[in-house]
N, C-alpha and C. Protein backbone atom coordinates (compact mmCIF):
# COMPACT_ATOMS: atom_id res chain seq x y z
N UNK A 1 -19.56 67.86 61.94
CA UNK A 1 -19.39 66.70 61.09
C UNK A 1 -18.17 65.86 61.52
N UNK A 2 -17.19 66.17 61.53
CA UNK A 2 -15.54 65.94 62.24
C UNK A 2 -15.58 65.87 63.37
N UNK A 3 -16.10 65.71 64.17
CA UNK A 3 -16.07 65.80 65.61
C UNK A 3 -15.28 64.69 66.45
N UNK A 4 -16.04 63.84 66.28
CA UNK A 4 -15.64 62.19 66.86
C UNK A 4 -15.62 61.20 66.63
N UNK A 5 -14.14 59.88 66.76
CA UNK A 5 -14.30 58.86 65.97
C UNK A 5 -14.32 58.09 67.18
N UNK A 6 -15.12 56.61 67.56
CA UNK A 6 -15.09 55.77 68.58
C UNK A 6 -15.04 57.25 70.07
N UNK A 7 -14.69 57.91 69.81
CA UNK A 7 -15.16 58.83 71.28
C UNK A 7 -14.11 60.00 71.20
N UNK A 8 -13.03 59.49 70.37
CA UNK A 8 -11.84 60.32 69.88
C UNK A 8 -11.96 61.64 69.47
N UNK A 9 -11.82 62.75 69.60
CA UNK A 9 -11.41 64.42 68.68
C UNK A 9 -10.79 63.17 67.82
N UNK A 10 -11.58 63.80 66.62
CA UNK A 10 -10.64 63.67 65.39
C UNK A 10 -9.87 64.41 64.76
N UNK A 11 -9.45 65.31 65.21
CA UNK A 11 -8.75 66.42 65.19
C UNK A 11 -7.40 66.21 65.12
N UNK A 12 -7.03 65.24 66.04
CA UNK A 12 -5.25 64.84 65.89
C UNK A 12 -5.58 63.67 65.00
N UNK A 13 -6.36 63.26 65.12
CA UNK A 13 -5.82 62.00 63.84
C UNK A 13 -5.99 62.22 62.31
N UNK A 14 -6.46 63.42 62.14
CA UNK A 14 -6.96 63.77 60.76
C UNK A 14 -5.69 64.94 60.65
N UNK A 15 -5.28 65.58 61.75
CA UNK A 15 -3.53 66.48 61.83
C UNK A 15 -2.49 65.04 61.33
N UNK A 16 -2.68 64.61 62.26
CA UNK A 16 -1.25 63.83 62.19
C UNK A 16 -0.81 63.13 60.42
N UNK A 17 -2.05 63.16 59.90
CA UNK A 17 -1.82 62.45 58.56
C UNK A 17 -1.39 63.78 57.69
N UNK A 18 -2.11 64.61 58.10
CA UNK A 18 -1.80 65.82 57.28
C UNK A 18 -0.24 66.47 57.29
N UNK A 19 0.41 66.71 58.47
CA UNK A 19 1.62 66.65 58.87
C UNK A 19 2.58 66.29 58.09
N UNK A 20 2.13 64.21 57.89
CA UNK A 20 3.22 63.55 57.07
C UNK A 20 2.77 63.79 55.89
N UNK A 21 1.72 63.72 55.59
CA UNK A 21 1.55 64.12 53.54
C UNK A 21 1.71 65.36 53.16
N UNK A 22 1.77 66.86 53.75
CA UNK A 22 2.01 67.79 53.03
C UNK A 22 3.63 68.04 52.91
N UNK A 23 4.36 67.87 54.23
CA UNK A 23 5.98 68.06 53.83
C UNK A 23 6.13 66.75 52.65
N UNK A 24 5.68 65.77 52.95
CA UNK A 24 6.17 64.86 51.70
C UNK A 24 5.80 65.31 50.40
N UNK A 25 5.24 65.87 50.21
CA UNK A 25 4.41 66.38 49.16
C UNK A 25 5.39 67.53 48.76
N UNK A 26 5.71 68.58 49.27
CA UNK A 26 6.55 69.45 49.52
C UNK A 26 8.06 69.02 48.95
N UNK A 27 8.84 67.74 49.59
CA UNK A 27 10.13 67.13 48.87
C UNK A 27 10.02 66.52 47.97
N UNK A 28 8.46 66.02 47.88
CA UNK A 28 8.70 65.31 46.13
C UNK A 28 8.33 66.21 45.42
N UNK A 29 7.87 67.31 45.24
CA UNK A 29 7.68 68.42 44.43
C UNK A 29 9.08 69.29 43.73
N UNK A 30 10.04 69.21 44.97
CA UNK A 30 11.03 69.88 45.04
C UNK A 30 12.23 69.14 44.38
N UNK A 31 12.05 67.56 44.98
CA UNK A 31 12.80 66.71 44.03
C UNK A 31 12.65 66.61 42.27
N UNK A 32 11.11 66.75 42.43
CA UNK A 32 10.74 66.67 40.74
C UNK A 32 10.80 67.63 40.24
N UNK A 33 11.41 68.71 40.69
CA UNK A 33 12.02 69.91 40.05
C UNK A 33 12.93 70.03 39.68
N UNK A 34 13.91 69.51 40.92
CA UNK A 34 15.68 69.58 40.56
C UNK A 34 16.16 68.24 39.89
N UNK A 35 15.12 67.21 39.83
CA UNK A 35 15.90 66.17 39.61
C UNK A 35 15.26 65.75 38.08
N UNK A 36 15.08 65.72 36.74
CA UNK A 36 14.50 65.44 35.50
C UNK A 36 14.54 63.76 35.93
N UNK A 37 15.05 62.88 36.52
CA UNK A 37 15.57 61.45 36.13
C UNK A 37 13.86 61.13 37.41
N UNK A 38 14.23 61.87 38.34
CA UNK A 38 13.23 61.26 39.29
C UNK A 38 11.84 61.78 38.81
N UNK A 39 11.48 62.95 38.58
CA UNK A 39 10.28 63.77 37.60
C UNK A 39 9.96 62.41 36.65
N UNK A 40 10.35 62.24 36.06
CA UNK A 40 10.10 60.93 34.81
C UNK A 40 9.87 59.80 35.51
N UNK A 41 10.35 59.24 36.60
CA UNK A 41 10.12 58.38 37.10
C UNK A 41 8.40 58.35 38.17
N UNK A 42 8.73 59.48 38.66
CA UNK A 42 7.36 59.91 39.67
C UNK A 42 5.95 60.28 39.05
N UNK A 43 6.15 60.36 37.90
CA UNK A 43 4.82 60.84 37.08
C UNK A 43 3.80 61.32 37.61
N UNK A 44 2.88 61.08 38.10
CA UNK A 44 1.82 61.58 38.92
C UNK A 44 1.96 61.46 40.23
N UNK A 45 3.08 61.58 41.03
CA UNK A 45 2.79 61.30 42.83
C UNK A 45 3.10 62.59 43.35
N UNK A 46 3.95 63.32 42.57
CA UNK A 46 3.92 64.58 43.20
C UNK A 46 2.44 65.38 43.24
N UNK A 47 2.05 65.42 42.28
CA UNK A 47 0.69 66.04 41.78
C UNK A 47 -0.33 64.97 42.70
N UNK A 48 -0.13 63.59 43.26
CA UNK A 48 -1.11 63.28 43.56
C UNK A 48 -1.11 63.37 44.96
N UNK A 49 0.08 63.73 45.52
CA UNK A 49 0.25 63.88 47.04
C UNK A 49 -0.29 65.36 47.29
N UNK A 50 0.02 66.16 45.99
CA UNK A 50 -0.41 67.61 46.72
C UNK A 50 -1.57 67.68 46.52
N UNK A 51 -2.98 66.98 45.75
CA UNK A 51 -4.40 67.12 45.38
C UNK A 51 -4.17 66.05 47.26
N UNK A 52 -3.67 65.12 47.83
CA UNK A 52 -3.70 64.38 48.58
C UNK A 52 -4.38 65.82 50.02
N UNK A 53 -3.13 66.39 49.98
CA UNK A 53 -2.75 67.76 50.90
C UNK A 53 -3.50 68.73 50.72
N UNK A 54 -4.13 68.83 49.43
CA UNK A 54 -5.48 69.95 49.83
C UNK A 54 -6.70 69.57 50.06
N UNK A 55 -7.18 68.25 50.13
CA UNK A 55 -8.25 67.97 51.10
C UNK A 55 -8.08 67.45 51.77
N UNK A 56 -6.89 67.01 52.96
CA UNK A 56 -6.67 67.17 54.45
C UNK A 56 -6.48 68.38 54.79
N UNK A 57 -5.94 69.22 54.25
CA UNK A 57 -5.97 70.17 54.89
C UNK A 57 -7.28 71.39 55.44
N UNK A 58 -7.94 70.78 54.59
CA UNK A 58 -9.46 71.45 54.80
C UNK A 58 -10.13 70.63 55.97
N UNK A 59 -10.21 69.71 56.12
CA UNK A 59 -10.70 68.15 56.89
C UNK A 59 -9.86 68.58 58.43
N UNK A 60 -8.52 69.24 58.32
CA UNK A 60 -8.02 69.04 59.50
C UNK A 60 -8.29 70.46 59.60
N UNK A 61 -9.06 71.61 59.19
CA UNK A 61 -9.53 72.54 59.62
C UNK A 61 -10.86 72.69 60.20
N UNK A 62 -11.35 71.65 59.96
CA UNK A 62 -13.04 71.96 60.10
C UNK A 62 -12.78 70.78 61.45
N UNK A 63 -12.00 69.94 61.36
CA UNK A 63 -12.29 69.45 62.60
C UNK A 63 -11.58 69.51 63.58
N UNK A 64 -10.65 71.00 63.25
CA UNK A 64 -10.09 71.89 64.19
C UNK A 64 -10.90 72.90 65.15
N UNK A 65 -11.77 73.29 64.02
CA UNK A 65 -12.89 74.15 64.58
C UNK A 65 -14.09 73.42 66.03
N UNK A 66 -14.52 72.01 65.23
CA UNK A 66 -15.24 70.96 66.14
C UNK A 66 -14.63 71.54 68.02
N UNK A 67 -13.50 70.66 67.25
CA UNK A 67 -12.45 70.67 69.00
C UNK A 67 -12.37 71.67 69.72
N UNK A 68 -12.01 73.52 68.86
CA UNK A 68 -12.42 74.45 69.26
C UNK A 68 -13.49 75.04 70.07
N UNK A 69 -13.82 74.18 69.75
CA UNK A 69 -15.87 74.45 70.40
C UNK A 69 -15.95 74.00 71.23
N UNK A 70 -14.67 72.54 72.09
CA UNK A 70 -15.28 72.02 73.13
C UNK A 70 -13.53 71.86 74.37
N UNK A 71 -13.01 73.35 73.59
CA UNK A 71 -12.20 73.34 74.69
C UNK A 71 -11.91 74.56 75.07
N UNK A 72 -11.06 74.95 75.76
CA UNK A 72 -10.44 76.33 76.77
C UNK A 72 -10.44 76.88 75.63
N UNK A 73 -10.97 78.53 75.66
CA UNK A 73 -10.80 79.51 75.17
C UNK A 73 -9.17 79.72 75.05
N UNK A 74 -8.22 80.15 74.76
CA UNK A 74 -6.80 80.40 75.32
C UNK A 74 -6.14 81.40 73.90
N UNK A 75 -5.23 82.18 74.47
CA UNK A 75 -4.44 82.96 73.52
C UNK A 75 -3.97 81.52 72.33
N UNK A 76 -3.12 80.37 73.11
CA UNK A 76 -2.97 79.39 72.25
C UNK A 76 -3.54 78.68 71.35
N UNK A 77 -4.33 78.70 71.84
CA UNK A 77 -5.74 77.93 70.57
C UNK A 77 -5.98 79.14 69.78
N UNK A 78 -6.00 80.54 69.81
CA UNK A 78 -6.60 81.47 69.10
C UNK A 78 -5.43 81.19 68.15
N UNK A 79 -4.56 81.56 68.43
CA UNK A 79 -2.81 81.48 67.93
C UNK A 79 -2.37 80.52 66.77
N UNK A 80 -3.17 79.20 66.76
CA UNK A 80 -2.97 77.85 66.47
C UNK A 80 -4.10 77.98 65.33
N UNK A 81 -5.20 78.12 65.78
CA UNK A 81 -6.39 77.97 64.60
C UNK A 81 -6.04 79.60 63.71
N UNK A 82 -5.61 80.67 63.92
CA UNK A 82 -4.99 81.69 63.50
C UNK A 82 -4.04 81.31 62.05
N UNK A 83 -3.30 80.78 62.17
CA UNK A 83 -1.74 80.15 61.69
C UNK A 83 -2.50 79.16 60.68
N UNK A 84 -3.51 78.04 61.60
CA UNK A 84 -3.74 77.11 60.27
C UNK A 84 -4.91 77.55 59.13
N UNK A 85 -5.65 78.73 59.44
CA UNK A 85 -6.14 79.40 57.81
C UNK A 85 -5.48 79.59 57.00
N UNK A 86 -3.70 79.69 57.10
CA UNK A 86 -2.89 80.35 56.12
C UNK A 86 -2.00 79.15 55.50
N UNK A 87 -2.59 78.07 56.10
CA UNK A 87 -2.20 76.82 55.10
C UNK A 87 -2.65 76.42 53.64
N UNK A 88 -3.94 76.44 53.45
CA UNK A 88 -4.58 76.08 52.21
C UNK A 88 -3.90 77.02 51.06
N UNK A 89 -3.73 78.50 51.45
CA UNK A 89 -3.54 78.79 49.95
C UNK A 89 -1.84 78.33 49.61
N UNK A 90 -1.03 77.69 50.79
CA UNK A 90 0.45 77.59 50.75
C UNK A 90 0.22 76.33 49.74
N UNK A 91 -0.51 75.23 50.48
CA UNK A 91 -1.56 74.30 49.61
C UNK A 91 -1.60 73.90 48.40
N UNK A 92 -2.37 75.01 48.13
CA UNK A 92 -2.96 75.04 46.47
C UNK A 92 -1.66 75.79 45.63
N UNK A 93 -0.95 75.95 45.85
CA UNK A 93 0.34 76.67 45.05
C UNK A 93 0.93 75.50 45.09
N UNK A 94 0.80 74.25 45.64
CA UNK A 94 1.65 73.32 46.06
C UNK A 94 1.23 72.27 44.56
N UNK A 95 -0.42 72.38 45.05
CA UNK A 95 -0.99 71.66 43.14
C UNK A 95 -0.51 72.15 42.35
N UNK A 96 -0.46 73.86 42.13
CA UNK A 96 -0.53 74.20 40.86
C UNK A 96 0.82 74.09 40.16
N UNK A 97 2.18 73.82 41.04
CA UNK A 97 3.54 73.80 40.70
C UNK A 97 3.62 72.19 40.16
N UNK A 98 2.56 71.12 41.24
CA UNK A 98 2.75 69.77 40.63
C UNK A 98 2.11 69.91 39.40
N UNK A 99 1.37 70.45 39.18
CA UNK A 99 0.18 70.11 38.06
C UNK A 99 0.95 70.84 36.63
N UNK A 100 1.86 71.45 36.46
CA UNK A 100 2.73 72.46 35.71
C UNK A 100 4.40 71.85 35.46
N UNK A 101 4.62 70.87 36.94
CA UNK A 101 5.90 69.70 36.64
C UNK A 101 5.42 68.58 36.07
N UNK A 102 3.83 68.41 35.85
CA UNK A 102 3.26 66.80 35.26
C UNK A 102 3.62 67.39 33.70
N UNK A 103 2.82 68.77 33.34
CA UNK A 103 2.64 68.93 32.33
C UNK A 103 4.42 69.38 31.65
N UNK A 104 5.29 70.15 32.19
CA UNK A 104 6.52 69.88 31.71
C UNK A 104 7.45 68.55 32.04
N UNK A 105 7.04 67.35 32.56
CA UNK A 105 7.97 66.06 31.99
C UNK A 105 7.29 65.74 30.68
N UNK A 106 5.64 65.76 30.62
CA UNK A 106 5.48 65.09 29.24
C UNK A 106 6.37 66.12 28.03
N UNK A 107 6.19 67.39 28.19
CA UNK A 107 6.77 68.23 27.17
C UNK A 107 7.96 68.02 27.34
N UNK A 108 8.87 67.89 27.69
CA UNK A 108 10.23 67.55 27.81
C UNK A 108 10.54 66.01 27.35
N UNK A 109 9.30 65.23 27.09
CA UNK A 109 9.38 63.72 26.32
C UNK A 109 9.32 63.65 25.13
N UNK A 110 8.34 64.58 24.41
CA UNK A 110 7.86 65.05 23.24
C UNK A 110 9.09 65.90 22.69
N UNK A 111 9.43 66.62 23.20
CA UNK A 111 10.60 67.99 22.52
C UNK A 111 12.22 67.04 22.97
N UNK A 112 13.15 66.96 22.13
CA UNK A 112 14.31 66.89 22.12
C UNK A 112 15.08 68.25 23.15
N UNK A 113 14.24 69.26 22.53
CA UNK A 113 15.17 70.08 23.45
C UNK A 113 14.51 71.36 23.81
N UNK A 114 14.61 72.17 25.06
CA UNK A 114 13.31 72.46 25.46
C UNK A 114 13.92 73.67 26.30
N UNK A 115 13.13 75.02 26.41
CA UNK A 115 13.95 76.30 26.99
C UNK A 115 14.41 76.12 28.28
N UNK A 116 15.38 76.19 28.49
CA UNK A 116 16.00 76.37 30.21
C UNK A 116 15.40 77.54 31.14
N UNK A 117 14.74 78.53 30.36
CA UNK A 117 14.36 79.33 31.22
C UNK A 117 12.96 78.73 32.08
N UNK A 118 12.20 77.63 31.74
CA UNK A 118 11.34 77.19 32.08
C UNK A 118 11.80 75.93 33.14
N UNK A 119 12.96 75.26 32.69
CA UNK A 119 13.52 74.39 34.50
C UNK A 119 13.17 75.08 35.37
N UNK A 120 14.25 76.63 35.20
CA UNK A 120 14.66 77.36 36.34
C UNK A 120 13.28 77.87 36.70
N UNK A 121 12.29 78.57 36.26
CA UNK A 121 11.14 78.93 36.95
C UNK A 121 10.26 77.64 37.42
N UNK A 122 10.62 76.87 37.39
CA UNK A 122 9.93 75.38 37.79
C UNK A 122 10.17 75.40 39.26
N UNK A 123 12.01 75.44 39.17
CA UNK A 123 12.58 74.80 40.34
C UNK A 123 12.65 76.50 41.39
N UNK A 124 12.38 77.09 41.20
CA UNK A 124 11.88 78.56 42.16
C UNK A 124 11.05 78.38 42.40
N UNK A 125 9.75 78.40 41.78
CA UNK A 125 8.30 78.34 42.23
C UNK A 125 8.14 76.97 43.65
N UNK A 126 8.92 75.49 42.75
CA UNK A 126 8.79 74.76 43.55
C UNK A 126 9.01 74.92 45.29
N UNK A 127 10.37 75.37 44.61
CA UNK A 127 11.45 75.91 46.30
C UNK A 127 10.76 76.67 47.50
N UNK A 128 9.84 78.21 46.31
CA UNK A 128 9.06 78.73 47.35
C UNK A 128 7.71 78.14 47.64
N UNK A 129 6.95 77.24 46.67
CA UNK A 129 5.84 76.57 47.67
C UNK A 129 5.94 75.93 48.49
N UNK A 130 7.34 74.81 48.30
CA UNK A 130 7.65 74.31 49.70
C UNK A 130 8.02 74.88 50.65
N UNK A 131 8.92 75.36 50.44
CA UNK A 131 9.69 76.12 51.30
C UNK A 131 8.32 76.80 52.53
N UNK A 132 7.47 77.78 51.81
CA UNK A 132 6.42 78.32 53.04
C UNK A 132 5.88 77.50 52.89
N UNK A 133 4.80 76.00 52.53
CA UNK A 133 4.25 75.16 52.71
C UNK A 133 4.72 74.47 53.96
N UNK A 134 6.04 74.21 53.97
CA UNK A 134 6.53 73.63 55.08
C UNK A 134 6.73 74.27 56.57
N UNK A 135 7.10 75.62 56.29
CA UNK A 135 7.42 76.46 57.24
C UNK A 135 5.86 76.56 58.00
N UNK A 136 5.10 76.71 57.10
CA UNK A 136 3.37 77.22 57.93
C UNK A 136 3.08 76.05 58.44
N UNK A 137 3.52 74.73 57.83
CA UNK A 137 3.19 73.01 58.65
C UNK A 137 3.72 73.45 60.07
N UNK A 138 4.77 73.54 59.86
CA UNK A 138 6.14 73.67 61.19
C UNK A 138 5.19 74.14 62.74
N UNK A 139 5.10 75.61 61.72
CA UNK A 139 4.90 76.74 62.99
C UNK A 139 3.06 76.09 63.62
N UNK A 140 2.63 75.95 62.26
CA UNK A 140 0.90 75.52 63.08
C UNK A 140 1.07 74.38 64.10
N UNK A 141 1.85 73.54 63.55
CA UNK A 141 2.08 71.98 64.07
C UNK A 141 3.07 72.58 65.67
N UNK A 142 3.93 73.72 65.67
CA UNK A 142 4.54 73.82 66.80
C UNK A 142 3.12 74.78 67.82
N UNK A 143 1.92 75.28 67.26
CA UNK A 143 1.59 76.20 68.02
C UNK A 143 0.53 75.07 68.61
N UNK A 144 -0.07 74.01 67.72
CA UNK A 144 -1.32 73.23 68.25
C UNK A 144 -0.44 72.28 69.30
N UNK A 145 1.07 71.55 69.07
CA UNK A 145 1.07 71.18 70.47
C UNK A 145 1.66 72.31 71.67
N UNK A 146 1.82 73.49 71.27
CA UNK A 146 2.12 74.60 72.60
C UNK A 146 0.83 74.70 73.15
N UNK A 147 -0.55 74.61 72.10
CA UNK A 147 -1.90 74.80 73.02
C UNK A 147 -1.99 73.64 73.62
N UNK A 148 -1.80 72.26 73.28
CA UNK A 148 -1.76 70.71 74.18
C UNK A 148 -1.22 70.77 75.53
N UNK A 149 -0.12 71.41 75.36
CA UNK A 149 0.90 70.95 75.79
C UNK A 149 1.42 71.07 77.62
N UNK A 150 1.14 73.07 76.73
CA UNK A 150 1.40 74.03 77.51
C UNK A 150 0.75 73.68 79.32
N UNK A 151 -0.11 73.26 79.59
CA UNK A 151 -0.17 73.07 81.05
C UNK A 151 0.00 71.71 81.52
N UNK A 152 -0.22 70.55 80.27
CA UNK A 152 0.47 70.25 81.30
C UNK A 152 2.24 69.84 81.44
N UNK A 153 3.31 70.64 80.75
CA UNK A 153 4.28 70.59 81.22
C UNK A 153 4.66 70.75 82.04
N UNK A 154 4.59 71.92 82.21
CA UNK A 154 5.24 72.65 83.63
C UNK A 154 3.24 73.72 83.84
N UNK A 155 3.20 73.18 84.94
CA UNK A 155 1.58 73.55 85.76
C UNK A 155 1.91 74.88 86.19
N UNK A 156 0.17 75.46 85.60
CA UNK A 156 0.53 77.41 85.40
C UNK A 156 1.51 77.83 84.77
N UNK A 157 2.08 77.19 83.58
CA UNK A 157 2.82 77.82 82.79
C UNK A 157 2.27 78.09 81.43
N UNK A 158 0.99 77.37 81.29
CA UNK A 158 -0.49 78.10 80.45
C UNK A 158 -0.27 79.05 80.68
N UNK A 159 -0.95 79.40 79.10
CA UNK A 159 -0.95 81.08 78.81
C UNK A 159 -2.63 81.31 78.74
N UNK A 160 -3.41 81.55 79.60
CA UNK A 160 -4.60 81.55 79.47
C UNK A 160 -5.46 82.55 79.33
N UNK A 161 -4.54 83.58 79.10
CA UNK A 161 -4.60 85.19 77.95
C UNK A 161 -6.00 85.56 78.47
């Protein structure tokens, strides 16, 4: 289905968007945790960047697979498509923290005054969905251009396992 746009793998162009919307997604999550002034202000963009980030991230899997099909077998590509299955569920923890900061700014509008123990598990949860949300972007995003990359930097320095 994903295969080709004008003659293109769509594969990097459906990555590259994914790239910039899930870490963003990731600091405004993290901001609308630590910050109540910006949370009130952002109302739905955290929550709408991370529903944004879980269907690219599916989109840039399936037309990871496409590309898979029509290139070198290699430890790197195994390595790379390996790494990016373990994105989605980093993902969906990423909604469920926005979808739980939408629903505590309205409660925090409504209530004068409201348990602190519920900031602080806000702004943890947030910390660790980003936190590995970002880290698994990092490492997939460093292993798919080591499979690009890798020959032709420096020639026979492919790892062709």
């Amino acid at each position: 289905m994903l295969d080709t746009f004008f003659g293109l793998p769509t594969h990097p162009l459906i990555v590259h968007a994914t790239e910039v919307v899930v870490p963003t997604a990731a600091v405004v999550i993290v901001l609308a945790a630590l910050w109540p002034r910006f949370r009130r202000w952002a109302g739905f963009l955290p929550l709408g960047l991370a529903l944004a980030a879980v269907v690219l991230v599916p989109l840039s899997t399936e037309s990871g697979q496409s590309l898979e099909e029509r290139v070198a077998e290699t430890r790197l590509v195994e390595t790379h498509a390996d790494l990016a299955e373990g994105l989605l569920p980093w993902v969906i923890g990423l909604v469920v923290v926005a979808a739980v900061l939408l629903w505590w700014n309205y409660q925090e509008r409504k209530e004068s005054r409201s348990p602190r123990w519920i900031a602080v598990a806000l702004i943890a949860a947030a910390l660790l969905a980003s936190t590995g949300t970002t880290i698994q972007a990092i490492r997939i995003g460093h292993s798919g251009a080591a499979a690009v990359w890798s020959d032709s930097v420096a020639p026979g320095s492919g790892d062709k396992g």
